[in-house]
PDB file of N, CA and C in Angstrom:
ATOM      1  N   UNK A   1      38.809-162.092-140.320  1.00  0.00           N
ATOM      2  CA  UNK A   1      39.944-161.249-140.634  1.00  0.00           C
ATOM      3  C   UNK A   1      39.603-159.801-140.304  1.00  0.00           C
ATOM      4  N   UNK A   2      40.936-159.276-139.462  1.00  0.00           N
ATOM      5  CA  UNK A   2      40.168-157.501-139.094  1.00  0.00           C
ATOM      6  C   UNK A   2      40.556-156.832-140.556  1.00  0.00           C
ATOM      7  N   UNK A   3      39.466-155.645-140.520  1.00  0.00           N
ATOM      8  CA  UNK A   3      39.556-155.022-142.011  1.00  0.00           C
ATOM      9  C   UNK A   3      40.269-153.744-141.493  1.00  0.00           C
ATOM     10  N   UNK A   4      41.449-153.700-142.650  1.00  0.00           N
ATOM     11  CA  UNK A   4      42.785-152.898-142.220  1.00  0.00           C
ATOM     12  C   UNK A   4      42.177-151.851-143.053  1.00  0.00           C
ATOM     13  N   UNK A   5      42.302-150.682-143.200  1.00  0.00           N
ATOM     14  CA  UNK A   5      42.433-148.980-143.823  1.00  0.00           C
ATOM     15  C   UNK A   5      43.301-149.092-144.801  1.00  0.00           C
ATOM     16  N   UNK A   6      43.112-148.593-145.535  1.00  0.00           N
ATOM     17  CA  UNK A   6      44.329-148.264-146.541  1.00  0.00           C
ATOM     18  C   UNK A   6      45.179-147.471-146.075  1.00  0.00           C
ATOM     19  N   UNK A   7      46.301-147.738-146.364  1.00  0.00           N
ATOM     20  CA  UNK A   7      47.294-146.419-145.869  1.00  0.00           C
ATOM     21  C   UNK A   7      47.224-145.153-146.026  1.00  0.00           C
ATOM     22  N   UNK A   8      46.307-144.910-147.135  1.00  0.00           N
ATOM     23  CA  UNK A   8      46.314-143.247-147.626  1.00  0.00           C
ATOM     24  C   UNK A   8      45.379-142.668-146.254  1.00  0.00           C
ATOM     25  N   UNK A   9      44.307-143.421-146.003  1.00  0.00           N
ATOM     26  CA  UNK A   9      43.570-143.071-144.568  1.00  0.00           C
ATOM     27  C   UNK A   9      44.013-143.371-143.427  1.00  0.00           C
ATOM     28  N   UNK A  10      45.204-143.528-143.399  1.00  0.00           N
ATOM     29  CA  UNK A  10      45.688-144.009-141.646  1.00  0.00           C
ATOM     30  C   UNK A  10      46.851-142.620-141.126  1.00  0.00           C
ATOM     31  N   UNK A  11      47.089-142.647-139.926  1.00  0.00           N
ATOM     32  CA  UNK A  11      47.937-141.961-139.719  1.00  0.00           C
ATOM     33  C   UNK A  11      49.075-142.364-140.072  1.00  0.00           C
ATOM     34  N   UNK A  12      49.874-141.435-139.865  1.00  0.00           N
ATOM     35  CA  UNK A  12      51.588-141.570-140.092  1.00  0.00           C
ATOM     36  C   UNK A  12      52.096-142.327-138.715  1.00  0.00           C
ATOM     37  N   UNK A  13      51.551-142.250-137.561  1.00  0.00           N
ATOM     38  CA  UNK A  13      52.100-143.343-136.403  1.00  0.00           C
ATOM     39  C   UNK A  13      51.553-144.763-136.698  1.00  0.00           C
ATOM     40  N   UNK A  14      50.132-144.822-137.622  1.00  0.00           N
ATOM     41  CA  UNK A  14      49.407-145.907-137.429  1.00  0.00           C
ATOM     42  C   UNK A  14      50.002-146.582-138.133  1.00  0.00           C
ATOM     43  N   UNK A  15      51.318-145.957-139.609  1.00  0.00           N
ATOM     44  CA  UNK A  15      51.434-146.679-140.920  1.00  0.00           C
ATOM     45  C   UNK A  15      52.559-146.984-140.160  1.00  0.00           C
ATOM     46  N   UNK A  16      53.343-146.375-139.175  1.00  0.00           N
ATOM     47  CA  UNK A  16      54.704-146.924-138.531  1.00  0.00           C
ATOM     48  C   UNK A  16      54.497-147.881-137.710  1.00  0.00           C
ATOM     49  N   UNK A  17      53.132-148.073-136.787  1.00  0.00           N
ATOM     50  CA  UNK A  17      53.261-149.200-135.796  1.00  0.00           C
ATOM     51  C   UNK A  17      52.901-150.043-136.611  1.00  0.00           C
ATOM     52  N   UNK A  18      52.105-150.067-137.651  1.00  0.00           N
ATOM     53  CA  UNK A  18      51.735-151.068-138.275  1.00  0.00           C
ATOM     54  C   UNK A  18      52.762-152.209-139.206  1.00  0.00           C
ATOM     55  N   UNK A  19      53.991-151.223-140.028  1.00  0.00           N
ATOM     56  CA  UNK A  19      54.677-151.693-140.625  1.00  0.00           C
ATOM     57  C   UNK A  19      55.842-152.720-139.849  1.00  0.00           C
ATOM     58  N   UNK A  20      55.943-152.120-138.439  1.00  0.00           N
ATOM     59  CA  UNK A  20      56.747-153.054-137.425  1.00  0.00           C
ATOM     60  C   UNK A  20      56.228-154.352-137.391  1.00  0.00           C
ATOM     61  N   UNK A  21      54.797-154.858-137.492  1.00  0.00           N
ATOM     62  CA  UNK A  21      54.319-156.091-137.661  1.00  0.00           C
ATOM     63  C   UNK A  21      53.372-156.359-138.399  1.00  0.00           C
ATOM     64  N   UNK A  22      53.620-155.824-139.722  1.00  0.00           N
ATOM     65  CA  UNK A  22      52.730-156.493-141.464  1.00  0.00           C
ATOM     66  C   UNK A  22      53.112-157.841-141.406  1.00  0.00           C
ATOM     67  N   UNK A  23      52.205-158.452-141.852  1.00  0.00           N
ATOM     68  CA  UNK A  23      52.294-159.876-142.300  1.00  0.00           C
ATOM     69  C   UNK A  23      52.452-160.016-143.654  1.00  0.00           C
ATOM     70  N   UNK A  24      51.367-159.553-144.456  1.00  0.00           N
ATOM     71  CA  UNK A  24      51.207-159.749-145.934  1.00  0.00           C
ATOM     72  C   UNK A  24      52.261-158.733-146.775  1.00  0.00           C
ATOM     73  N   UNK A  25      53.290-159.548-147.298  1.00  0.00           N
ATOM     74  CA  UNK A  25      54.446-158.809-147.938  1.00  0.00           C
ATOM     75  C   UNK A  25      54.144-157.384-148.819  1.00  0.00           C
ATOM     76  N   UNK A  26      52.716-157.603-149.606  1.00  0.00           N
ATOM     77  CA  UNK A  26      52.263-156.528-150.358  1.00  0.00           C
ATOM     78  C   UNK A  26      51.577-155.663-149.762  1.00  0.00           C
ATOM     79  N   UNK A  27      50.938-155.873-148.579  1.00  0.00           N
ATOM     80  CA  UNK A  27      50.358-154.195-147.219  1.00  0.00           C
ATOM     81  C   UNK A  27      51.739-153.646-146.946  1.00  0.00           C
ATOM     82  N   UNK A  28      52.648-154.763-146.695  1.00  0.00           N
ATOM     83  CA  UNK A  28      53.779-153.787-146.230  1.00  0.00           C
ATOM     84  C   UNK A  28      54.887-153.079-147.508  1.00  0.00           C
ATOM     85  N   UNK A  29      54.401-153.490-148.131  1.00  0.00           N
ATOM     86  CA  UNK A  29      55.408-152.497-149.483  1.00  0.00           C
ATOM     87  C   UNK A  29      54.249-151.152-149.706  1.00  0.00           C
ATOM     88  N   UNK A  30      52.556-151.737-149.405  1.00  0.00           N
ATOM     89  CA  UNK A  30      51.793-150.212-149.470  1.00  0.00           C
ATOM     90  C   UNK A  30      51.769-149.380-148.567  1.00  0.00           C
ATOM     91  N   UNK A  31      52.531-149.942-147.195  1.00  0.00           N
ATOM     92  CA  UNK A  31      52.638-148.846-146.169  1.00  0.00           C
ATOM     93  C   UNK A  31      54.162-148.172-146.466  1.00  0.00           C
ATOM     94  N   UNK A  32      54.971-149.277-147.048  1.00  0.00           N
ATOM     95  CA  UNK A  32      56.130-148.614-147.169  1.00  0.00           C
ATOM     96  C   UNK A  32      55.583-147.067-147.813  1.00  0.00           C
ATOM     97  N   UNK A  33      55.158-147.701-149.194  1.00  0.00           N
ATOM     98  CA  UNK A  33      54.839-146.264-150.012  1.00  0.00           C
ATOM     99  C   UNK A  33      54.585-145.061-149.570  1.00  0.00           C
ATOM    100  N   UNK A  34      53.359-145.152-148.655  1.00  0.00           N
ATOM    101  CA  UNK A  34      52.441-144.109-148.711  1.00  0.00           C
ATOM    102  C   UNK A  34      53.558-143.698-146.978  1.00  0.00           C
ATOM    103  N   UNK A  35      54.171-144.296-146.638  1.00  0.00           N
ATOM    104  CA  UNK A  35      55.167-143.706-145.770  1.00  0.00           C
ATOM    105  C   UNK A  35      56.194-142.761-146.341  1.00  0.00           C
ATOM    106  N   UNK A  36      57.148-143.026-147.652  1.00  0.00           N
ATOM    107  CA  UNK A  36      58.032-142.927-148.067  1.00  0.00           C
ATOM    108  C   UNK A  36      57.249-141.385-149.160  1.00  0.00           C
ATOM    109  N   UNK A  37      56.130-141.188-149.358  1.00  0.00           N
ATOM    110  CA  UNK A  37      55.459-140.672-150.078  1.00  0.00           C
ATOM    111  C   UNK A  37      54.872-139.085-148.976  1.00  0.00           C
ATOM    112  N   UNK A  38      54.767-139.354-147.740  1.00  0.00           N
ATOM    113  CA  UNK A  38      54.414-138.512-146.718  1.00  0.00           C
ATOM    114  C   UNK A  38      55.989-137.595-146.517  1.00  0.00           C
ATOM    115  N   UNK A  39      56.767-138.598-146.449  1.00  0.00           N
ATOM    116  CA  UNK A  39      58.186-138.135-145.866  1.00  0.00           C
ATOM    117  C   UNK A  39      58.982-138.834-146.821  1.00  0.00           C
ATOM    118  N   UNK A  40      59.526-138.084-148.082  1.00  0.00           N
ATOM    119  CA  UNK A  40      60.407-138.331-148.907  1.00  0.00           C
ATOM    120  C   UNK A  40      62.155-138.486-148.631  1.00  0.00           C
ATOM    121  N   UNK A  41      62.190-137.590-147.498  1.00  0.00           N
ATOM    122  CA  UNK A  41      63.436-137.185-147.301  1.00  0.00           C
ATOM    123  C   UNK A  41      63.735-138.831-146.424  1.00  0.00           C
ATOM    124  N   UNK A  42      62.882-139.473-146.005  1.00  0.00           N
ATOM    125  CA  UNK A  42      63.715-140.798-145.496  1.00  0.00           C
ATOM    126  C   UNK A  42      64.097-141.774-146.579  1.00  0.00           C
ATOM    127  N   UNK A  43      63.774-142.036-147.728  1.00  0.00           N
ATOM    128  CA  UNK A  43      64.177-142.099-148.493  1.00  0.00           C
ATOM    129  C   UNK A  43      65.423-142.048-148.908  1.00  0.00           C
ATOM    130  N   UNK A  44      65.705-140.727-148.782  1.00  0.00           N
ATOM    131  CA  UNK A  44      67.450-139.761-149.313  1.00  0.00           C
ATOM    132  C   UNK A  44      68.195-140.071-148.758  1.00  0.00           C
ATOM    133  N   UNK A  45      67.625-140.045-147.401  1.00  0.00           N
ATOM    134  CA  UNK A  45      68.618-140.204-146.273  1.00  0.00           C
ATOM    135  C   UNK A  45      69.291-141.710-145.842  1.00  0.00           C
ATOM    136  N   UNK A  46      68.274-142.689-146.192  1.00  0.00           N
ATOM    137  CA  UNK A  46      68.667-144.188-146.275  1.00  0.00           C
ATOM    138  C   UNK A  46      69.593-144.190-147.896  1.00  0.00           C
ATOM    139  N   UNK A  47      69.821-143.266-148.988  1.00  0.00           N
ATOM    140  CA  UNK A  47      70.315-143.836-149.994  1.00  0.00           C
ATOM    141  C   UNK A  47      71.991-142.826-149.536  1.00  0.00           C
ATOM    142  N   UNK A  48      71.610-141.990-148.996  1.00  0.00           N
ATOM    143  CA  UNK A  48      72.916-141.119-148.748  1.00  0.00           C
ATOM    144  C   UNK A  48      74.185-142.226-147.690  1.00  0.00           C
ATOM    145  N   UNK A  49      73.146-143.024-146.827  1.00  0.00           N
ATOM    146  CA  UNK A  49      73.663-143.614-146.201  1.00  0.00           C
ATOM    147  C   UNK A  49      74.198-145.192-146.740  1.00  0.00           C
ATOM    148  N   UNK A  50      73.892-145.501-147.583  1.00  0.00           N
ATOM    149  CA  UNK A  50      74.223-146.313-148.531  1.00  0.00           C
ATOM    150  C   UNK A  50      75.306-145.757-149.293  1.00  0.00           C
ATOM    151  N   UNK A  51      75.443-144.801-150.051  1.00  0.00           N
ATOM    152  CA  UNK A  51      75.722-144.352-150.837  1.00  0.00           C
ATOM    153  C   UNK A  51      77.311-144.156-149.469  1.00  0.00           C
ATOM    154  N   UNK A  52      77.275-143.375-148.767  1.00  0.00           N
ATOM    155  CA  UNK A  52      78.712-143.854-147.374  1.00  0.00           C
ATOM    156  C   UNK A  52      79.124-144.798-147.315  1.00  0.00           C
ATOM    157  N   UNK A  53      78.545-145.221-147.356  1.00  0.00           N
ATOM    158  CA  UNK A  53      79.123-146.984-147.471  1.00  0.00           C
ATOM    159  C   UNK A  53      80.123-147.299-148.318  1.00  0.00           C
ATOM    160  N   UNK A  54      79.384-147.427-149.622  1.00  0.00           N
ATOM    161  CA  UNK A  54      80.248-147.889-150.691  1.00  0.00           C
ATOM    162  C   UNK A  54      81.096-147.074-150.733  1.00  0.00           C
ATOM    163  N   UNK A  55      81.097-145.162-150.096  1.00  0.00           N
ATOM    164  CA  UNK A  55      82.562-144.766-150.402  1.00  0.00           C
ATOM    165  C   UNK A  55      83.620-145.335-149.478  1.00  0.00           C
ATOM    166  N   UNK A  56      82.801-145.567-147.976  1.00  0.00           N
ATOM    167  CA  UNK A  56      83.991-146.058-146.935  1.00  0.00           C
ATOM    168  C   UNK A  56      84.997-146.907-147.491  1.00  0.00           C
ATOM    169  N   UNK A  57      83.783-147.784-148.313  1.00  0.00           N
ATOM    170  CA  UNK A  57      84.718-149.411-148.787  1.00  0.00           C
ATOM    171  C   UNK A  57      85.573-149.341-150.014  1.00  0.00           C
ATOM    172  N   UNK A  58      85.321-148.084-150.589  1.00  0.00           N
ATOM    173  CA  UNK A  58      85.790-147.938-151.883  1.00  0.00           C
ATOM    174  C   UNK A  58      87.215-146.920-151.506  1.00  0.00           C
ATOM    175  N   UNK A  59      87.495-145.865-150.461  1.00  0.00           N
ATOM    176  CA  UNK A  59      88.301-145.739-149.411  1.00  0.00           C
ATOM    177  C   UNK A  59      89.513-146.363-149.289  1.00  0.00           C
ATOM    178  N   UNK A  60      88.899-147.528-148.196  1.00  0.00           N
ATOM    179  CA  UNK A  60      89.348-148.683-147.992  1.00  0.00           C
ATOM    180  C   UNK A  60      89.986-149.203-148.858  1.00  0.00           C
ATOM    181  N   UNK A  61      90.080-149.653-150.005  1.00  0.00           N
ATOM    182  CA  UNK A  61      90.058-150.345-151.385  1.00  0.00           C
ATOM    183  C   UNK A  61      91.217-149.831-152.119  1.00  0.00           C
ATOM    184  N   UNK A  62      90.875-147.950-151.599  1.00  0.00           N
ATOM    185  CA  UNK A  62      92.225-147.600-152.783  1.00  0.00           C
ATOM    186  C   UNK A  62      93.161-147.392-151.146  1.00  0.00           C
ATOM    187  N   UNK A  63      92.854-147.441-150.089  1.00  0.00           N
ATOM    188  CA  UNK A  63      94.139-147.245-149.422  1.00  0.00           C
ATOM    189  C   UNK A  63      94.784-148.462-149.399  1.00  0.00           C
ATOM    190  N   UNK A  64      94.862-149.427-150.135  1.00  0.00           N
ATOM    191  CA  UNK A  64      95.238-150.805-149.883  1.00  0.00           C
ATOM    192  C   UNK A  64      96.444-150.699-151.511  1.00  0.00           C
ATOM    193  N   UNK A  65      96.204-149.719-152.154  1.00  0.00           N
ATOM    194  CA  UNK A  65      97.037-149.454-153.411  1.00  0.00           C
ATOM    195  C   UNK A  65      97.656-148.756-153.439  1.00  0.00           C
ATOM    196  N   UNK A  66      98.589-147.975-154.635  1.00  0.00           N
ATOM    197  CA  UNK A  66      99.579-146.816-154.584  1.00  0.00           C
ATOM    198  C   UNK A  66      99.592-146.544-156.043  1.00  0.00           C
ATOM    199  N   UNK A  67     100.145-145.559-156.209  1.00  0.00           N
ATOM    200  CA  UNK A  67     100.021-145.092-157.321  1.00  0.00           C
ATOM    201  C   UNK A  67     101.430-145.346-158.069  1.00  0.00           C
ATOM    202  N   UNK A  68     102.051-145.859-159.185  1.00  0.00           N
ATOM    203  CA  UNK A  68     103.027-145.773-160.012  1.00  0.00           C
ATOM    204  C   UNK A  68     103.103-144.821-161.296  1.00  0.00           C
ATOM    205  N   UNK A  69     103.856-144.192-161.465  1.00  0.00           N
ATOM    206  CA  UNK A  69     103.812-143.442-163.009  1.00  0.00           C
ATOM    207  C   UNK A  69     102.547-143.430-163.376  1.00  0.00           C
ATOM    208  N   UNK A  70     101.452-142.827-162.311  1.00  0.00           N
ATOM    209  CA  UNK A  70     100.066-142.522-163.071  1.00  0.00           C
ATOM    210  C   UNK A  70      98.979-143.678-163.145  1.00  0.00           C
ATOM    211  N   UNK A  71      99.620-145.117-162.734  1.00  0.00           N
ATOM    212  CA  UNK A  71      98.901-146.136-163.129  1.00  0.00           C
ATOM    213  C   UNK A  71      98.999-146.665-161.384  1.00  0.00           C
ATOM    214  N   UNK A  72      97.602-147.026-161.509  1.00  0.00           N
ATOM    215  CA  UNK A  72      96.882-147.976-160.284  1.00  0.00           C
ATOM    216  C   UNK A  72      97.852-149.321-159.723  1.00  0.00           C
ATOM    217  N   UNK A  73      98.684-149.108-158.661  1.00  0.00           N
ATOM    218  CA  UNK A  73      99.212-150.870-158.497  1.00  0.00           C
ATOM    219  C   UNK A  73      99.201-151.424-156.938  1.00  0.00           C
ATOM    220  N   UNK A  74      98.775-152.503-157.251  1.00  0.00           N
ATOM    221  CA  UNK A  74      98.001-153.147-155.913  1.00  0.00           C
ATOM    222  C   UNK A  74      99.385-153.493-155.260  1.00  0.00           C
ATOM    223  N   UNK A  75      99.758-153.432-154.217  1.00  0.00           N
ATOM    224  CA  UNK A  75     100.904-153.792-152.976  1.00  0.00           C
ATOM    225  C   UNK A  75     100.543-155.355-152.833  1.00  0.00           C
ATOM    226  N   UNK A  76     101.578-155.613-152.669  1.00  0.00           N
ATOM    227  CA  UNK A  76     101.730-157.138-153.045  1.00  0.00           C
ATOM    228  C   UNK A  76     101.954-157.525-151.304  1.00  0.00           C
TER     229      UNK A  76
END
């Protein structure tokens, strides 16, 4: 078996080529880390983009309704 580095000692390209083909589910949640831990803001930016989402669909959702005397009613 080749003996892998810990992530805290590898580069930031080495923890990216590496994570493209981890095998062992738990190296790749420790490269996630110490990735996500170097560069926080990818992080934000994957939840911001999530976070679009659910408004698109939620959007979506109320343009499919109308409003009556104040109260929510779904178009039939």
């Amino acid at each position: 078996m080749v003996k892998q580095k810990p992530p805290s000692k590898m580069k930031t390209s080495e923890i990216i080529d590496e994570l493209y083909d981890f095998e062992d589910e738990k190296r790749g949640d420790e490269l996630d880390e110490e990735f996500i831990s170097r560069y926080p803001f990818n992080y934000i930016l994957d939840r911001i983009k999530e976070l679009e989402e659910k408004l698109d669909k939620l959007e979506s959702d109320f343009s499919k309704h109308s409003h009556m005397d104040g109260k929510l009613v779904k178009d039939i």
